[in-house]
Protein backbone atom coordinates (compact mmCIF):
# COMPACT_ATOMS: atom_id res chain seq x y z
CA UNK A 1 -1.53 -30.69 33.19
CA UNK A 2 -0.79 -27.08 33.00
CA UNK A 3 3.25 -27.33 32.59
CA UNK A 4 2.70 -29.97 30.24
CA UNK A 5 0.31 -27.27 27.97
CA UNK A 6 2.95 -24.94 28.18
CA UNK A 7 6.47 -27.08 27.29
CA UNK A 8 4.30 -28.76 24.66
CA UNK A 9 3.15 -24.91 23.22
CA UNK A 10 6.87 -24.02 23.34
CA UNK A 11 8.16 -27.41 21.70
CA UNK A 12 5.42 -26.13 19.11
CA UNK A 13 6.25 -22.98 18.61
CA UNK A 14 10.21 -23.63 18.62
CA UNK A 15 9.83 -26.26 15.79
CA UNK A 16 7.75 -23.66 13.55
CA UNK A 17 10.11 -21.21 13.82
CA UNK A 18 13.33 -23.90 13.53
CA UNK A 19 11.23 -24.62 9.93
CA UNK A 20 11.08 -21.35 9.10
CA UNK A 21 14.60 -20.16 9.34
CA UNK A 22 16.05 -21.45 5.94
CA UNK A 23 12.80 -19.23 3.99
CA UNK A 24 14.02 -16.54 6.62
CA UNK A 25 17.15 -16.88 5.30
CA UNK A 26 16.49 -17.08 1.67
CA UNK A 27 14.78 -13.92 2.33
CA UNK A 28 10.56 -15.51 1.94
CA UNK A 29 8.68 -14.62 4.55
CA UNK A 30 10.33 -13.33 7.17
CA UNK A 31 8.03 -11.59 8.98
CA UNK A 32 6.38 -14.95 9.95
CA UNK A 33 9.86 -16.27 11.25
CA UNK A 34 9.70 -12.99 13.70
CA UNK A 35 6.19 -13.56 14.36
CA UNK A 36 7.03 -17.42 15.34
CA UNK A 37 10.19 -16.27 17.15
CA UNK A 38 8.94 -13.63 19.25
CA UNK A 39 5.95 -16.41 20.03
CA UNK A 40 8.40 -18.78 21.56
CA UNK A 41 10.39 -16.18 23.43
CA UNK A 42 6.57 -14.93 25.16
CA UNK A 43 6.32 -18.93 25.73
CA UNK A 44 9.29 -19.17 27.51
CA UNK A 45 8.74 -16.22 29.66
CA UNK A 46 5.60 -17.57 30.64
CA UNK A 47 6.95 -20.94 32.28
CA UNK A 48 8.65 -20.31 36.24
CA UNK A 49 11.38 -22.32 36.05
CA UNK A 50 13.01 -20.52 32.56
CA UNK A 51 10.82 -16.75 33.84
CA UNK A 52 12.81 -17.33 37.00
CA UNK A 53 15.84 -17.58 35.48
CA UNK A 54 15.65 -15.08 33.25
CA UNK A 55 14.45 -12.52 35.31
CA UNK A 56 17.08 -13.10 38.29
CA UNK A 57 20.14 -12.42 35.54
CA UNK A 58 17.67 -9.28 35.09
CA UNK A 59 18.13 -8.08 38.59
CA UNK A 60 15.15 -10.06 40.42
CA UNK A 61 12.64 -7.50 40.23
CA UNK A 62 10.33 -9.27 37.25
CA UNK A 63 11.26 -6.82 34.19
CA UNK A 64 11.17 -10.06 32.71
CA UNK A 65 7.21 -9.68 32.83
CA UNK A 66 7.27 -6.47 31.65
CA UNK A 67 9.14 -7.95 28.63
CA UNK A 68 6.87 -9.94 28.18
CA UNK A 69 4.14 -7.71 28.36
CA UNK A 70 6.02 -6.30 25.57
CA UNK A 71 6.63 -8.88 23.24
CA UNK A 72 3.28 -10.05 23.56
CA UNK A 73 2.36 -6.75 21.96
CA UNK A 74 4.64 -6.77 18.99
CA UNK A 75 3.62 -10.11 18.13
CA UNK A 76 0.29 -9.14 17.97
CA UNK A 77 0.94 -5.73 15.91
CA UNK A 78 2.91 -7.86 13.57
CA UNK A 79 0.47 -10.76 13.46
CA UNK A 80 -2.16 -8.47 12.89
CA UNK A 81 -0.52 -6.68 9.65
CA UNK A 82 0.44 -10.20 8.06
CA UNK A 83 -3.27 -11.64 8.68
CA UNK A 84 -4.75 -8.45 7.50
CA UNK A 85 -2.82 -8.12 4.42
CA UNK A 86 -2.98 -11.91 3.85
CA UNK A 87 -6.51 -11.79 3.79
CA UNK A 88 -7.19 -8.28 2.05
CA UNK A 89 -8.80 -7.12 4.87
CA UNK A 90 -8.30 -3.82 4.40
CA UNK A 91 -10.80 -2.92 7.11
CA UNK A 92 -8.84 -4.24 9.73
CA UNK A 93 -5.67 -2.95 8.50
CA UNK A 94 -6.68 0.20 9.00
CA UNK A 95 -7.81 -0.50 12.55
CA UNK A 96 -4.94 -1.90 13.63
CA UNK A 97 -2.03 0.70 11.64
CA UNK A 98 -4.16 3.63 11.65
CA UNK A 99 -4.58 5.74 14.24
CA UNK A 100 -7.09 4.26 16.59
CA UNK A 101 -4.94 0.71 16.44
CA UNK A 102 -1.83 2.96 16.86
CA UNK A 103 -3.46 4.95 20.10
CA UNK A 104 -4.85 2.02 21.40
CA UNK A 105 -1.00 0.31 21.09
CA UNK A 106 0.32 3.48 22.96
CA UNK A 107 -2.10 3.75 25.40
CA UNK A 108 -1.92 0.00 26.39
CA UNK A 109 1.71 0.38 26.84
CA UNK A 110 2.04 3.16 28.53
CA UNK A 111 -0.45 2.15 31.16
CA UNK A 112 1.10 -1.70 31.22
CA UNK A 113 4.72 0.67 32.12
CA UNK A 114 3.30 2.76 34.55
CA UNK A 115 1.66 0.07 36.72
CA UNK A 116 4.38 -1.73 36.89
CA UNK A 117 6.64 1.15 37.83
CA UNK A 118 3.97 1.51 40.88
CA UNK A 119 4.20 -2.06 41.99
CA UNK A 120 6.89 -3.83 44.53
CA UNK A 121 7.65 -5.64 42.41
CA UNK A 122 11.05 -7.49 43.78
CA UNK A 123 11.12 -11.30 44.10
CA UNK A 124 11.05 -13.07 40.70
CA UNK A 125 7.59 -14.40 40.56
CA UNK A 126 6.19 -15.97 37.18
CA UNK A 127 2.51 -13.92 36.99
CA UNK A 128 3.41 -12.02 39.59
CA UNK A 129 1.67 -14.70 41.89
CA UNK A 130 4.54 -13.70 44.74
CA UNK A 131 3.75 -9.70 43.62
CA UNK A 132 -0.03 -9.43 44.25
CA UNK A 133 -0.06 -11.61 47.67
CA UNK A 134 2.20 -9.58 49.63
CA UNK A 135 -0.35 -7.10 50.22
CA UNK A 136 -4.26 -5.59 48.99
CA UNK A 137 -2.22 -2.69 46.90
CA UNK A 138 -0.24 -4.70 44.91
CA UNK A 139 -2.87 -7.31 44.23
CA UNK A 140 -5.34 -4.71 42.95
CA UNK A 141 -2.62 -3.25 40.86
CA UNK A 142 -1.16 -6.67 39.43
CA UNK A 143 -5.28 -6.94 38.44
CA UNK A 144 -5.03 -3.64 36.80
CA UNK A 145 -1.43 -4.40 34.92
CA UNK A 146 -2.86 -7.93 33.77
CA UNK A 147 -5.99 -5.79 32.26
CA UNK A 148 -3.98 -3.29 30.81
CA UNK A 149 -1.88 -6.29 29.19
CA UNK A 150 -4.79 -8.24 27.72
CA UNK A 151 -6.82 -4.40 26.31
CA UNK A 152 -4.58 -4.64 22.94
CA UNK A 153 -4.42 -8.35 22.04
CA UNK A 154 -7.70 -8.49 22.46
CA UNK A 155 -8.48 -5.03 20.40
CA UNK A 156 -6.49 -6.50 17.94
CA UNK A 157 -8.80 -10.53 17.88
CA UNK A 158 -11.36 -8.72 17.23
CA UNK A 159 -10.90 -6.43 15.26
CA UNK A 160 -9.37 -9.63 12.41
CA UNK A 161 -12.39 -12.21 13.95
CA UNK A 162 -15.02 -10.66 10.98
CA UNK A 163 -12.46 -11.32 8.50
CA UNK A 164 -11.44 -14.32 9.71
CA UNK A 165 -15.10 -15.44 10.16
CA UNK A 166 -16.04 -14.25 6.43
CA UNK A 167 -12.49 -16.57 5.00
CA UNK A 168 -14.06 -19.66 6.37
CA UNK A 169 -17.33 -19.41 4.57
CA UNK A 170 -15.56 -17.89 1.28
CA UNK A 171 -14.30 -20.24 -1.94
CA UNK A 172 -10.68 -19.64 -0.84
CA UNK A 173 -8.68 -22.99 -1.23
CA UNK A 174 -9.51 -25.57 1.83
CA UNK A 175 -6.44 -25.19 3.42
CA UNK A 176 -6.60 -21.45 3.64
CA UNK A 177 -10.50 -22.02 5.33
CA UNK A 178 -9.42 -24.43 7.66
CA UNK A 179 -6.22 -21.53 8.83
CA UNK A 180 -8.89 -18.76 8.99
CA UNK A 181 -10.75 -21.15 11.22
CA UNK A 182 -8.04 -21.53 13.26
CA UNK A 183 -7.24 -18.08 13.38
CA UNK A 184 -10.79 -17.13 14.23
CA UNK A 185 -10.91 -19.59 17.07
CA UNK A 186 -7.58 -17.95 18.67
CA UNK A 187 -9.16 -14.47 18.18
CA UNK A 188 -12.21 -15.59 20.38
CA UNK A 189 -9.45 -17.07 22.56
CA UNK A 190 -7.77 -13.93 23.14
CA UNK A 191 -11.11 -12.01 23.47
CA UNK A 192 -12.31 -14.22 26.58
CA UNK A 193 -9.29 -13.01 28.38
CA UNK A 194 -11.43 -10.10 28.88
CA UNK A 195 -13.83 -11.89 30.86
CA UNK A 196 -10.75 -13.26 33.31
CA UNK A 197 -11.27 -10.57 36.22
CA UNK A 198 -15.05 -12.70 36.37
CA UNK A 199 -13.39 -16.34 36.53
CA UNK A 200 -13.60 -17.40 40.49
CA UNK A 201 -9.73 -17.98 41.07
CA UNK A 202 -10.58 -21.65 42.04
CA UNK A 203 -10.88 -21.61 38.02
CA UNK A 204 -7.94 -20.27 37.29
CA UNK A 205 -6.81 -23.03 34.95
CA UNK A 206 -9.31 -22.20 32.68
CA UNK A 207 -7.41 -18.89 32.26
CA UNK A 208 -4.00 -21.16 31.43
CA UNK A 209 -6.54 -23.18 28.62
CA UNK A 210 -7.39 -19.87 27.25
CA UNK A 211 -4.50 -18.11 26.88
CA UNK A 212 -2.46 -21.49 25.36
CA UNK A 213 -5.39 -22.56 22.69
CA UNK A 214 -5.04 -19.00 21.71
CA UNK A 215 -1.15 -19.28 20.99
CA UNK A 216 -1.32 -22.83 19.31
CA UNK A 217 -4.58 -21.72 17.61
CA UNK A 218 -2.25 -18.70 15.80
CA UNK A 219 0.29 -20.52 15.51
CA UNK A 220 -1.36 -23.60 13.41
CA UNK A 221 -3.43 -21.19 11.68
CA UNK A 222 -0.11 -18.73 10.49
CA UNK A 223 2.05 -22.22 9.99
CA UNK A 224 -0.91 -23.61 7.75
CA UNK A 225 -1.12 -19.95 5.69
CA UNK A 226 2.35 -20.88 4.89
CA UNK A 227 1.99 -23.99 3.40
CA UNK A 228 -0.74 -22.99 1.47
CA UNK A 229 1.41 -20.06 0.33
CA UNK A 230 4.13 -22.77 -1.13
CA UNK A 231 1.69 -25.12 -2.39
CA UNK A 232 0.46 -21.96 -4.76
CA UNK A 233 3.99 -20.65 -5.72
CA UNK A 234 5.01 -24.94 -6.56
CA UNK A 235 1.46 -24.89 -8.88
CA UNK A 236 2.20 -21.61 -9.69
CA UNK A 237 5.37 -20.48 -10.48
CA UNK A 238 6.61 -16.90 -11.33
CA UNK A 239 7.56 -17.16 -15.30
CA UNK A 240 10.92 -16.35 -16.27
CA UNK A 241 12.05 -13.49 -18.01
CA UNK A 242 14.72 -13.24 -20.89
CA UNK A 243 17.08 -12.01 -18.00
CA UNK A 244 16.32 -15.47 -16.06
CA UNK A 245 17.33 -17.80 -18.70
């Protein structure tokens, strides 16, 4: 059940950013193409069988995690900007480039580096599974790097859900409501995973259901912003100068 949530959130995520390459190209939009892209590559990172891979060419000691602790940041940063400017939530924006969004970015980081750096951390283990069983130390760290890796996503969910929240009950076109709701639903998603040190580990499933409704949840809800974006510009087109003729 599990692998089949995650190859079936990669397939997703690979086909919305294989549809956005030719806007990429044509210069439209091409901060959502990074946003999808950097989405698929956290995907992939996330699965053993590619994270193994991966992180053996890497020497074996699972900097492949810590790469993924760091995309997962980016995309957030970035995915935060493009929701909060596509909304005009100018709030947020400010919470998430400003200084507090910029301190809490740092701060994650820097705390997400050090722990690993006091980890064993050799033997390529997707979610360090491997890492925190060999002994008591490294399993209380691995706790501490996994909290330390969910602090900023979820600063950032939160900070959007009040926008997102206040789109879905606005006038804004349908299709723009129903990707605020499903933008609003991911940023709950992402805020649970603040709760995970509480889930019993017989539940840890629940944790996998989380963390992938979150990604397809942002990624339907960014894909669907798009559309509505070239619906508008096809009802709405830019009118030509004398230059243009």
């Amino acid at each position: 059940m599990i692998e089949i949530l995650q190859w079936s959130t990669l397939a997703a995520c690979g086909l919305v950013a294989a549809a956005r390459v030719p806007s990429a190209l044509r210069g439209n939009n091409r901060t959502l193409f990074y946003i999808f892209a950097l989405i698929t590559l956290a995907i992939l990172l996330s699965i053993q069988a590619p994270y193994v891979a991966i992180d053996q060419a890497l020497g074996g000691i699972n900097v492949a995690n810590l790469i993924l602790r760091l995309v997962i940041f980016g995309v957030i940063y970035f995915m935060g900007i493009r929701i909060s400017k596509g909304f005009d939530a100018h709030h947020a924006y400010r919470l998430i480039t400003g200084r507090t969004g910029m301190a809490v970015l740092a701060l994650t980081s820097l705390i997400v580096m050090a722990v690993f750096l006091m980890m064993d951390t050799a033997g390529s283990s997707a979610g360090l599974v491997a890492v925190s069983a060999k002994d008591s130390r490294n399993g209380l760290l691995v706790e501490y790097y996994g909290a330390a890796g969910r602090a900023y996503p979820a600063y950032v969910a939160l900070v959007l859900l009040p926008a997102m929240a206040s789109a879905v009950r606005s006038s804004l076109p349908a299709l723009v409501r129903v990707a605020a709701a499903f933008l609003a639903v991911g940023a709950v998603a992402v805020g649970l995973t603040l709760v995970f040190p509480l889930i019993p580990p017989e539940f840890g499933s629940v944790e996998f259901v989380i963390n992938y409704t979150a990604v397809l949840c942002f990624v339907l809800g960014l894909a669907l912003i798009g559309v509505a974006g070239l619906i508008h510009r096809r009802h709405h087109p830019l009118p030509r100068t004398s230059t243009a003729k």
